[in-house]
C-alpha atoms as a PDB file:
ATOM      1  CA  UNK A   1     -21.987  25.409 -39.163  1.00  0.00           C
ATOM      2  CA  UNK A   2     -18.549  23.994 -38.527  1.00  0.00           C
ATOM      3  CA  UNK A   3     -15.389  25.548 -40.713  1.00  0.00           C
ATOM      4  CA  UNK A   4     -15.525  23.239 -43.142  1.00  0.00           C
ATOM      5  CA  UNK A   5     -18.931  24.115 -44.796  1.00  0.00           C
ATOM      6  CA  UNK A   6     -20.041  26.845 -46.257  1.00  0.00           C
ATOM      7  CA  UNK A   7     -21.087  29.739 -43.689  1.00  0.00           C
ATOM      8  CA  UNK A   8     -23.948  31.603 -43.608  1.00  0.00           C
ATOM      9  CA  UNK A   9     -22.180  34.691 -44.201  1.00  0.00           C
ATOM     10  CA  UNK A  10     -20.317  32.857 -47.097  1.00  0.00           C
ATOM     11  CA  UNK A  11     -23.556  32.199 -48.355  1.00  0.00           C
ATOM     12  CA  UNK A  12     -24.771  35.409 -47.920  1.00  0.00           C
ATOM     13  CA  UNK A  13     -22.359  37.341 -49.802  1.00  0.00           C
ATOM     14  CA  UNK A  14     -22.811  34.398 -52.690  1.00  0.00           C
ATOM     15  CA  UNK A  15     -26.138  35.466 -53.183  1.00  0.00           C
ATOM     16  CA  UNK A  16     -25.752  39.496 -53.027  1.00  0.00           C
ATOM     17  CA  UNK A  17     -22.836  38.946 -55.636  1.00  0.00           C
ATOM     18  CA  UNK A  18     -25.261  36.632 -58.221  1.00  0.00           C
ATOM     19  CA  UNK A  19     -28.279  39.551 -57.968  1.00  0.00           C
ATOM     20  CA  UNK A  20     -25.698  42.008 -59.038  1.00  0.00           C
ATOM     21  CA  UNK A  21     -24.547  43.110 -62.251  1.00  0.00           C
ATOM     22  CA  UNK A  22     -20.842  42.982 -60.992  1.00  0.00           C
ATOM     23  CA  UNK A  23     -18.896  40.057 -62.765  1.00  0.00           C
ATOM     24  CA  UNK A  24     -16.097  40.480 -60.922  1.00  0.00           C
ATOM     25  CA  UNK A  25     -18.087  40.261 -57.884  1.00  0.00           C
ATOM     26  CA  UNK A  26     -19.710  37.160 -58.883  1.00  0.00           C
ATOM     27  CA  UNK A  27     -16.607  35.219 -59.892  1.00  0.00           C
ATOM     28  CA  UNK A  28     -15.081  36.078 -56.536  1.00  0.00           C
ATOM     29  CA  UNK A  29     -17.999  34.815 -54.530  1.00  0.00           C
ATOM     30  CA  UNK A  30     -17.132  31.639 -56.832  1.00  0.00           C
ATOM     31  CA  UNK A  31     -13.611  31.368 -56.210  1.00  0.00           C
ATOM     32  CA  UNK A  32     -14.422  31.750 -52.187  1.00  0.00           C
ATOM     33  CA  UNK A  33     -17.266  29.229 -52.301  1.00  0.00           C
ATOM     34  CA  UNK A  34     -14.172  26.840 -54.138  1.00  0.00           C
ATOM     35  CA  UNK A  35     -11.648  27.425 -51.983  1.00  0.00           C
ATOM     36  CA  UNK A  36     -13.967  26.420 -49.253  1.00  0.00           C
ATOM     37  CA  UNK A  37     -15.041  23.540 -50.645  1.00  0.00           C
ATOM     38  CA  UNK A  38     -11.679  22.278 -51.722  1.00  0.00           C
ATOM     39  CA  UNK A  39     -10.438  23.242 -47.827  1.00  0.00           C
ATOM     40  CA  UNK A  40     -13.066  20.586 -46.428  1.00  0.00           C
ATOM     41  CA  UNK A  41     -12.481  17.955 -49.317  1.00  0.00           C
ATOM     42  CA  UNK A  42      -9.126  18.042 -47.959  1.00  0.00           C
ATOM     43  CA  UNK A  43      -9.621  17.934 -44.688  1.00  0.00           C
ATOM     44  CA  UNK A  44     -11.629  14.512 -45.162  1.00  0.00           C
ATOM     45  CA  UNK A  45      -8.823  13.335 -47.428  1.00  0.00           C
ATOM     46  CA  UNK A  46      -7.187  14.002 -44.592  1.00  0.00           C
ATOM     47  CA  UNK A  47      -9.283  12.017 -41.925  1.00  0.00           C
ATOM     48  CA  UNK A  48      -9.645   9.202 -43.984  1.00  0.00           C
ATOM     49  CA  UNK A  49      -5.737   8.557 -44.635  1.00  0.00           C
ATOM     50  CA  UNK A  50      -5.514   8.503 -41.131  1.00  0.00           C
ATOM     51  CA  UNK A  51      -8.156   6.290 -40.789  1.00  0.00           C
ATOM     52  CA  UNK A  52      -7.175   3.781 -43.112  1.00  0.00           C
ATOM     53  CA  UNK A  53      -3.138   4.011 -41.629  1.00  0.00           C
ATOM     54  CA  UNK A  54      -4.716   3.143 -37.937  1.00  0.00           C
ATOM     55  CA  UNK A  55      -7.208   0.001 -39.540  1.00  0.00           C
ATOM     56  CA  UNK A  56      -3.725  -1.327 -41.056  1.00  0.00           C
ATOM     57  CA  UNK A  57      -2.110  -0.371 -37.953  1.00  0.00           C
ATOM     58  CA  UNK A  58      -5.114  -2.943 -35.931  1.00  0.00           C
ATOM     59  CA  UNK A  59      -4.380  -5.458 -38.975  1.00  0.00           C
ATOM     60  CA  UNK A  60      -1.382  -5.861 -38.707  1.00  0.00           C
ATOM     61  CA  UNK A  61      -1.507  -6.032 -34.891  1.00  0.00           C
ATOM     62  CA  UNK A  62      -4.077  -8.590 -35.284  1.00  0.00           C
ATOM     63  CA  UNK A  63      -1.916 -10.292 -38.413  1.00  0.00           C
ATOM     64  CA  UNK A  64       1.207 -10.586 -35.299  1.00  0.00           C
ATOM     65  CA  UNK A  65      -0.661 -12.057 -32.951  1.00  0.00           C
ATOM     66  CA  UNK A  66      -2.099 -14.802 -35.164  1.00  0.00           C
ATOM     67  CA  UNK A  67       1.184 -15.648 -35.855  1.00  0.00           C
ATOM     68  CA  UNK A  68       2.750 -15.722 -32.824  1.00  0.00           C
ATOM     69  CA  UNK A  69       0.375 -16.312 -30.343  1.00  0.00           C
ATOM     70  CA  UNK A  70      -1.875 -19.223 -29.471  1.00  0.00           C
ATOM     71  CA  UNK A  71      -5.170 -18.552 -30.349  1.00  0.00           C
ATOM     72  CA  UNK A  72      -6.970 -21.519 -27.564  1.00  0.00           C
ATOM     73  CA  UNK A  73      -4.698 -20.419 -24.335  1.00  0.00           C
ATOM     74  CA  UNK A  74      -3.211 -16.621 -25.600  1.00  0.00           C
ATOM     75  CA  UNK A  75       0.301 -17.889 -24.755  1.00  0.00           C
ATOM     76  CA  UNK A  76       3.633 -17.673 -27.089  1.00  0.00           C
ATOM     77  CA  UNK A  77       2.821 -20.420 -29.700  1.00  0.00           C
ATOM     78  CA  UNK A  78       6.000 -22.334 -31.813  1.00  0.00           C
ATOM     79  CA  UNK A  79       6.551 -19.540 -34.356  1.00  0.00           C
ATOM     80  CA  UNK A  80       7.662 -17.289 -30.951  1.00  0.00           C
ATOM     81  CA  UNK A  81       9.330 -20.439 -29.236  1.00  0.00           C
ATOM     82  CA  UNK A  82      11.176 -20.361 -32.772  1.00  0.00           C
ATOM     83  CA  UNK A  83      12.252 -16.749 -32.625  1.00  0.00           C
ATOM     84  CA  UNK A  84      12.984 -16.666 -28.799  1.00  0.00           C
ATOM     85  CA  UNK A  85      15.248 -19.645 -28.891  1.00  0.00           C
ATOM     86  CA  UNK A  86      17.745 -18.089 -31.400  1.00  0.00           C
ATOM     87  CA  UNK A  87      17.980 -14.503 -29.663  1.00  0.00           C
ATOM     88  CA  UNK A  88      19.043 -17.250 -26.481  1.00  0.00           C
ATOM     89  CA  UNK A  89      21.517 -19.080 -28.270  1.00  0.00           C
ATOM     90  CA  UNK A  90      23.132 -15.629 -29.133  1.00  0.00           C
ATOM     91  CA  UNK A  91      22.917 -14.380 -25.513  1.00  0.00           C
ATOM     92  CA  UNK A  92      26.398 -13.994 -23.350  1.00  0.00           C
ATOM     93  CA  UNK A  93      27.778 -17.156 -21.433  1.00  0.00           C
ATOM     94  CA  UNK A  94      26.939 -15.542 -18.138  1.00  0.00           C
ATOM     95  CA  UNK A  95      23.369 -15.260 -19.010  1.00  0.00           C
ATOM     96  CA  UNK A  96      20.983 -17.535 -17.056  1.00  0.00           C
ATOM     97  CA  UNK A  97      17.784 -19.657 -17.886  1.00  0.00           C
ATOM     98  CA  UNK A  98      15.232 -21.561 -16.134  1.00  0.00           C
ATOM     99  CA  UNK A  99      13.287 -24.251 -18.629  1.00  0.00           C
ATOM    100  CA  UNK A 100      10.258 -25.533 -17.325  1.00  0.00           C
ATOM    101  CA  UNK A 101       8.240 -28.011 -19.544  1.00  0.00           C
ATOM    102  CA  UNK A 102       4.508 -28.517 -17.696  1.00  0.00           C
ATOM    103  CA  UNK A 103       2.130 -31.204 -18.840  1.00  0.00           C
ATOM    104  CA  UNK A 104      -1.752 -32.215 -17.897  1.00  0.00           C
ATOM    105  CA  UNK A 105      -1.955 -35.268 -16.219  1.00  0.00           C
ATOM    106  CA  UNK A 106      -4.322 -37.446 -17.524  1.00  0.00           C
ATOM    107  CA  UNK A 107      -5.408 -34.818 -19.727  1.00  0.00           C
ATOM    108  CA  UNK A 108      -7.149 -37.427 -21.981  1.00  0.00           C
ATOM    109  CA  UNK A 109      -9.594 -38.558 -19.321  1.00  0.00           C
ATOM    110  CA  UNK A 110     -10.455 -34.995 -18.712  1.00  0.00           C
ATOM    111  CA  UNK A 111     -11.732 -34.825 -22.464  1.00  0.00           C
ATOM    112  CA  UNK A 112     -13.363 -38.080 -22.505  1.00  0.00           C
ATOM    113  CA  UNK A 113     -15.223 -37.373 -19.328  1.00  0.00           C
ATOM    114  CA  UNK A 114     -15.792 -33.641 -19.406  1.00  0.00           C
ATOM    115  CA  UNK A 115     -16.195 -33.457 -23.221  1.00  0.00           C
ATOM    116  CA  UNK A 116     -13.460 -31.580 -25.480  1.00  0.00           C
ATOM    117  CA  UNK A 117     -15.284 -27.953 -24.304  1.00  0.00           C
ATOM    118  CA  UNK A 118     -13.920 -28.558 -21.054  1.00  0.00           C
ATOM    119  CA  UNK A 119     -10.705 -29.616 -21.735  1.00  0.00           C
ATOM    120  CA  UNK A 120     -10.507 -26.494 -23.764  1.00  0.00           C
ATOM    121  CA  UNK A 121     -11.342 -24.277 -20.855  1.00  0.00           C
ATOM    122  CA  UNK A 122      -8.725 -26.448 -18.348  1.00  0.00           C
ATOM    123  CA  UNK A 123      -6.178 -25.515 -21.449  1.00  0.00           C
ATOM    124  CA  UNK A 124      -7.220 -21.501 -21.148  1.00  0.00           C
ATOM    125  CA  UNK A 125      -7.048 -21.442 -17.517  1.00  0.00           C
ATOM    126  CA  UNK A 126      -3.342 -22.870 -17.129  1.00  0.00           C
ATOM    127  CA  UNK A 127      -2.344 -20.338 -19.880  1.00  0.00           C
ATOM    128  CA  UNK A 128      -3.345 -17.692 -17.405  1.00  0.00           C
ATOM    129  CA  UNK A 129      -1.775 -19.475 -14.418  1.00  0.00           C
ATOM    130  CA  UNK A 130       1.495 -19.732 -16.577  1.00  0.00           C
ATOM    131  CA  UNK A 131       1.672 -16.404 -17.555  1.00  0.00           C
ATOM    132  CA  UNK A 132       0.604 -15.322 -13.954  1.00  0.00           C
ATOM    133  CA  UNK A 133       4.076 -17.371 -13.366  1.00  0.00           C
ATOM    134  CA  UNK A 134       6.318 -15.228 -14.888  1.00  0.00           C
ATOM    135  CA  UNK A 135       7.402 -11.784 -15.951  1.00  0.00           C
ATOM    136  CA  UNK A 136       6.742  -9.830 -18.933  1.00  0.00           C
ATOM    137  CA  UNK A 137       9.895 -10.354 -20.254  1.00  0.00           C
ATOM    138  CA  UNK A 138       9.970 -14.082 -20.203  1.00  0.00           C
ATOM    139  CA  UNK A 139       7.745 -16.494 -22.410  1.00  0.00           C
ATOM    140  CA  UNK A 140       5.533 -19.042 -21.706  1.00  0.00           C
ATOM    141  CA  UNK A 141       4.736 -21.175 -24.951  1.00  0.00           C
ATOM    142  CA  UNK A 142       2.089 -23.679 -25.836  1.00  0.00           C
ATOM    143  CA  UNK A 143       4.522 -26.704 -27.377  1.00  0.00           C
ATOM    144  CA  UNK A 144       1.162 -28.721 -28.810  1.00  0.00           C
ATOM    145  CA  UNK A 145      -1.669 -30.324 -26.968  1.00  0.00           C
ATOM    146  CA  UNK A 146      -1.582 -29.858 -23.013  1.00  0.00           C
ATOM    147  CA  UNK A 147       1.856 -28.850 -22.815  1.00  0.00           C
ATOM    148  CA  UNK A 148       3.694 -25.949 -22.317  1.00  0.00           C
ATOM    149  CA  UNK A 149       7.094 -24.773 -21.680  1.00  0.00           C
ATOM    150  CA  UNK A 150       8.335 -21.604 -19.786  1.00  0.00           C
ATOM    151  CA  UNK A 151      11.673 -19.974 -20.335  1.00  0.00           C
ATOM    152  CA  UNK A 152      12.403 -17.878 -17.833  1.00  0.00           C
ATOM    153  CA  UNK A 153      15.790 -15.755 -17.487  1.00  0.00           C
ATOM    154  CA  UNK A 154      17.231 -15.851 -14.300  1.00  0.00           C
ATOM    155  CA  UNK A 155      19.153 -12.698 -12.544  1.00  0.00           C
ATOM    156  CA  UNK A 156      22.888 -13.494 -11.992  1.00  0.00           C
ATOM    157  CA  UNK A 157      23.956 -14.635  -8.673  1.00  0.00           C
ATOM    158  CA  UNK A 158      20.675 -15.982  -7.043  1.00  0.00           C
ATOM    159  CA  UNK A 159      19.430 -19.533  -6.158  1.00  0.00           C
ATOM    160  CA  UNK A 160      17.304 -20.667  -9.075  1.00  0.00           C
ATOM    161  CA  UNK A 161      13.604 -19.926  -7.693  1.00  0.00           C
ATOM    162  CA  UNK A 162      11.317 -23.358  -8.085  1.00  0.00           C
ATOM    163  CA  UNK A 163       9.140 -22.511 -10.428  1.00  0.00           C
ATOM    164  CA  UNK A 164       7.889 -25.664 -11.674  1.00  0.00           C
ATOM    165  CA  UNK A 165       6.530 -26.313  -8.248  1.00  0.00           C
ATOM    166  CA  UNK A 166       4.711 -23.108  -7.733  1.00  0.00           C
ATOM    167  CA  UNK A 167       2.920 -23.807 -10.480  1.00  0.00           C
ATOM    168  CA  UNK A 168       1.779 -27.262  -9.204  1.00  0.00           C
ATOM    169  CA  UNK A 169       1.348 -25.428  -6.247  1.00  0.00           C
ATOM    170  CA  UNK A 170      -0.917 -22.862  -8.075  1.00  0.00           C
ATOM    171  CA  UNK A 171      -2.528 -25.319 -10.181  1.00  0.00           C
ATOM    172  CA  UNK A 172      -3.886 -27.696  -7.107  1.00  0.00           C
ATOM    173  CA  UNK A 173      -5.112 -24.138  -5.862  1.00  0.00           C
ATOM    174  CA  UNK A 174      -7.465 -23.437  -8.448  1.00  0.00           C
ATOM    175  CA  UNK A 175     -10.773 -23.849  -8.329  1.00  0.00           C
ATOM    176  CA  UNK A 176     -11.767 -26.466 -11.453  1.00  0.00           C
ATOM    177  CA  UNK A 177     -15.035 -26.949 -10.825  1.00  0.00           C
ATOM    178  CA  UNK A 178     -15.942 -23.162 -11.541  1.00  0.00           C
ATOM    179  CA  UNK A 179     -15.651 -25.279 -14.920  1.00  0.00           C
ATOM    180  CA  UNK A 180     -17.400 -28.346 -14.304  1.00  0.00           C
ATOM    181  CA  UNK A 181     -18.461 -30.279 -11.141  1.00  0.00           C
ATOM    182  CA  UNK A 182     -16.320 -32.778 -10.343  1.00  0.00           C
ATOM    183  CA  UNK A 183     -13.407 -31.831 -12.059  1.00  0.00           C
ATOM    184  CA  UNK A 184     -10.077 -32.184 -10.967  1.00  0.00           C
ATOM    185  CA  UNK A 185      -6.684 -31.309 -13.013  1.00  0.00           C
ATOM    186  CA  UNK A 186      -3.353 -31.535 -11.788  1.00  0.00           C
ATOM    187  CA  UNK A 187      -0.048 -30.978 -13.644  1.00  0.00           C
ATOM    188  CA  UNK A 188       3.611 -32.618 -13.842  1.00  0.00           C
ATOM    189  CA  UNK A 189       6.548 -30.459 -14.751  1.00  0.00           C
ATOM    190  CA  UNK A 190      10.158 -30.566 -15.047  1.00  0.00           C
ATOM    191  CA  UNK A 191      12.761 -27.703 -14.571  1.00  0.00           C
ATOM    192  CA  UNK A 192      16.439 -26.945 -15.640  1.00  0.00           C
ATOM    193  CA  UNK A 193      18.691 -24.652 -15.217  1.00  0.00           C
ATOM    194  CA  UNK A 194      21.906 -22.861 -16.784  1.00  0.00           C
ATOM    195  CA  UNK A 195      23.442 -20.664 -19.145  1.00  0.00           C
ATOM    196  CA  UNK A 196      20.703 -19.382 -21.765  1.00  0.00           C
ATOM    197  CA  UNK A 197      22.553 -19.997 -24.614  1.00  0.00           C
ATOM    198  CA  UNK A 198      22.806 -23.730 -24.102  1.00  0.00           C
ATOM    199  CA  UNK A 199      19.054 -23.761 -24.447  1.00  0.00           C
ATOM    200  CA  UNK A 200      18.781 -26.542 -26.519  1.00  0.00           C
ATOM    201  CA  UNK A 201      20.543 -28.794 -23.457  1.00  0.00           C
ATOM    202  CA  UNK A 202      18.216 -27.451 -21.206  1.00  0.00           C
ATOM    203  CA  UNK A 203      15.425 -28.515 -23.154  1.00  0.00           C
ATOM    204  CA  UNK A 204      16.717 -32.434 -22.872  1.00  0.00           C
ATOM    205  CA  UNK A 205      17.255 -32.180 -19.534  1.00  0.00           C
ATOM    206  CA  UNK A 206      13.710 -30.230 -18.527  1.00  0.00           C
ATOM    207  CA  UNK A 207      12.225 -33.285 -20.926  1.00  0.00           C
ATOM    208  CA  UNK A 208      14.127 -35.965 -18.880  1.00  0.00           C
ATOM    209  CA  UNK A 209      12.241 -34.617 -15.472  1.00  0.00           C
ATOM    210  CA  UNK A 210       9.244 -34.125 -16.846  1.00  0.00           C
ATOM    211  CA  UNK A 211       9.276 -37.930 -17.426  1.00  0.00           C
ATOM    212  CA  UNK A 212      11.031 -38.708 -14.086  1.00  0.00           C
ATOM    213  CA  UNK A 213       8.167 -36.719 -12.746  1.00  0.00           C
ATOM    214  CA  UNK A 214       5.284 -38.885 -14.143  1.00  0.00           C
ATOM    215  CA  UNK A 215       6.769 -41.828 -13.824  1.00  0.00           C
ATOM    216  CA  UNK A 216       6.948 -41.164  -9.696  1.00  0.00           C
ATOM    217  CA  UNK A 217       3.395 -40.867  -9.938  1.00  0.00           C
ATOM    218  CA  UNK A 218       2.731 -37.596 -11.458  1.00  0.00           C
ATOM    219  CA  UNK A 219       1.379 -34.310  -9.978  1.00  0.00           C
ATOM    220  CA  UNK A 220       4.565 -33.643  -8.731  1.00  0.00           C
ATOM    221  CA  UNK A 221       8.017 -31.379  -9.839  1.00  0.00           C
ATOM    222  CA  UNK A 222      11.659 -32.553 -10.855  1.00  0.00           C
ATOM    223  CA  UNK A 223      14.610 -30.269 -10.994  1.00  0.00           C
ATOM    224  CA  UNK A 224      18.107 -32.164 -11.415  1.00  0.00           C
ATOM    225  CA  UNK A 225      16.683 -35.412  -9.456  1.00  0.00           C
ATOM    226  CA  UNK A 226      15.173 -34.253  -6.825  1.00  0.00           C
ATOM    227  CA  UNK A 227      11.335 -34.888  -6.756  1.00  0.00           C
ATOM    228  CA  UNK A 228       8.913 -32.180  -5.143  1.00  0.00           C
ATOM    229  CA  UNK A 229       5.398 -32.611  -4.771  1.00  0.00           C
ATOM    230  CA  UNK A 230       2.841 -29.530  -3.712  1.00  0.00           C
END
């Protein structure tokens, strides 16, 4: 028997001590047996606080991530976009960003064609090829339907990597029929760059190739107005 239970040498002694004639005997064979009891009453008091403080603990884990994170793809959703756009407005002048804003091309047609299941899936899968496009410390968000926006600092004094384009590059990589036969998805995206707190600016002008990137035929990547295709 474990310490917390009566032992049987405990139990032993409770007996001897009720056969006898010695009251004093007796009531300490009581008192021990209470003790004892009380020791493994708190003990389990004890266990289950700490049980209940790690469920809340998972709650309110789960409770953040509902709120901030897209439940369909499992990137940033607009409550985080909210959040992470005001820490970058408050960020130093010399502090860099890349915006990227990515959207499915012809993302309709994939629904209507593959069914809303599969469009779901495309939608899950370039979640995990934008976050595979970026670091831990940057955020890729889920702005409403099929697309998505990544802002990703940049380290002072390099060339501003092309980000949108690897992840054309990486989209027209995957394999999409894994998810259906016959399915093909490709992306547009547009990309700006400059100081972090001027996000707002960024935004615009990451919009304004997005949209000078479809309307050269889509499937392809603008940063100022240059057009790159992968």
């Amino acid at each position: 028997l474990d310490d917390y239970k009566p032992s049987i040498r405990t139990l032993a002694m409770s007996l001897a001590a009720s056969r006898s004639q010695d009251v004093a005997a007796l009531r300490w064979a009581h008192h021990l047996a209470e003790l004892r009891w009380n020791t493994r009453l708190a003990v389990l008091g004890a266990v289950r606080t700490r049980l209940a403080a790690a469920r809340m603990l998972r709650q309110g884990e789960q409770l953040n991530r509902q709120a901030y994170v897209d439940a369909l793809t499992g990137v940033a959703n607009r409550h985080a976009e909210t959040r992470h756009l005001a820490r970058l407005r408050r960020r130093e002048p010399r502090d860099r960003l890349a915006v990227v804003l990515v959207d499915v091309d012809h993302f309709k047609a994939v629904n209507d064609t593959f069914g809303h299941g599969v469009g779901d899936d495309v939608l899950r899968v370039l979640g995990t090829i934008l976050q595979g496009a970026i670091r831990a410390t940057d955020l890729a968000v889920r702005l409403g339907g099929d697309e998505f926006m990544l802002l990703v600092d940049l380290p002072p004094g390099h060339d501003v990597p092309p980000i949108a384009a690897e992840v054309i590059h990486a989209v027209n990589l995957h394999s999409w029929e894994e998810i259906s036969p016959g399915l093909r998805v490709g992306v547009s995206a547009g990309q700006s760059a400059g100081s972090a707190r001027e996000v707002d600016q960024l935004m615009r002008a990451a919009d304004d190739n997005l949209y000078r990137a479809k309307a050269a035929g889509r499937g392809r990547a603008v940063t100022a107005n240059t057009a790159q295709r992968r």
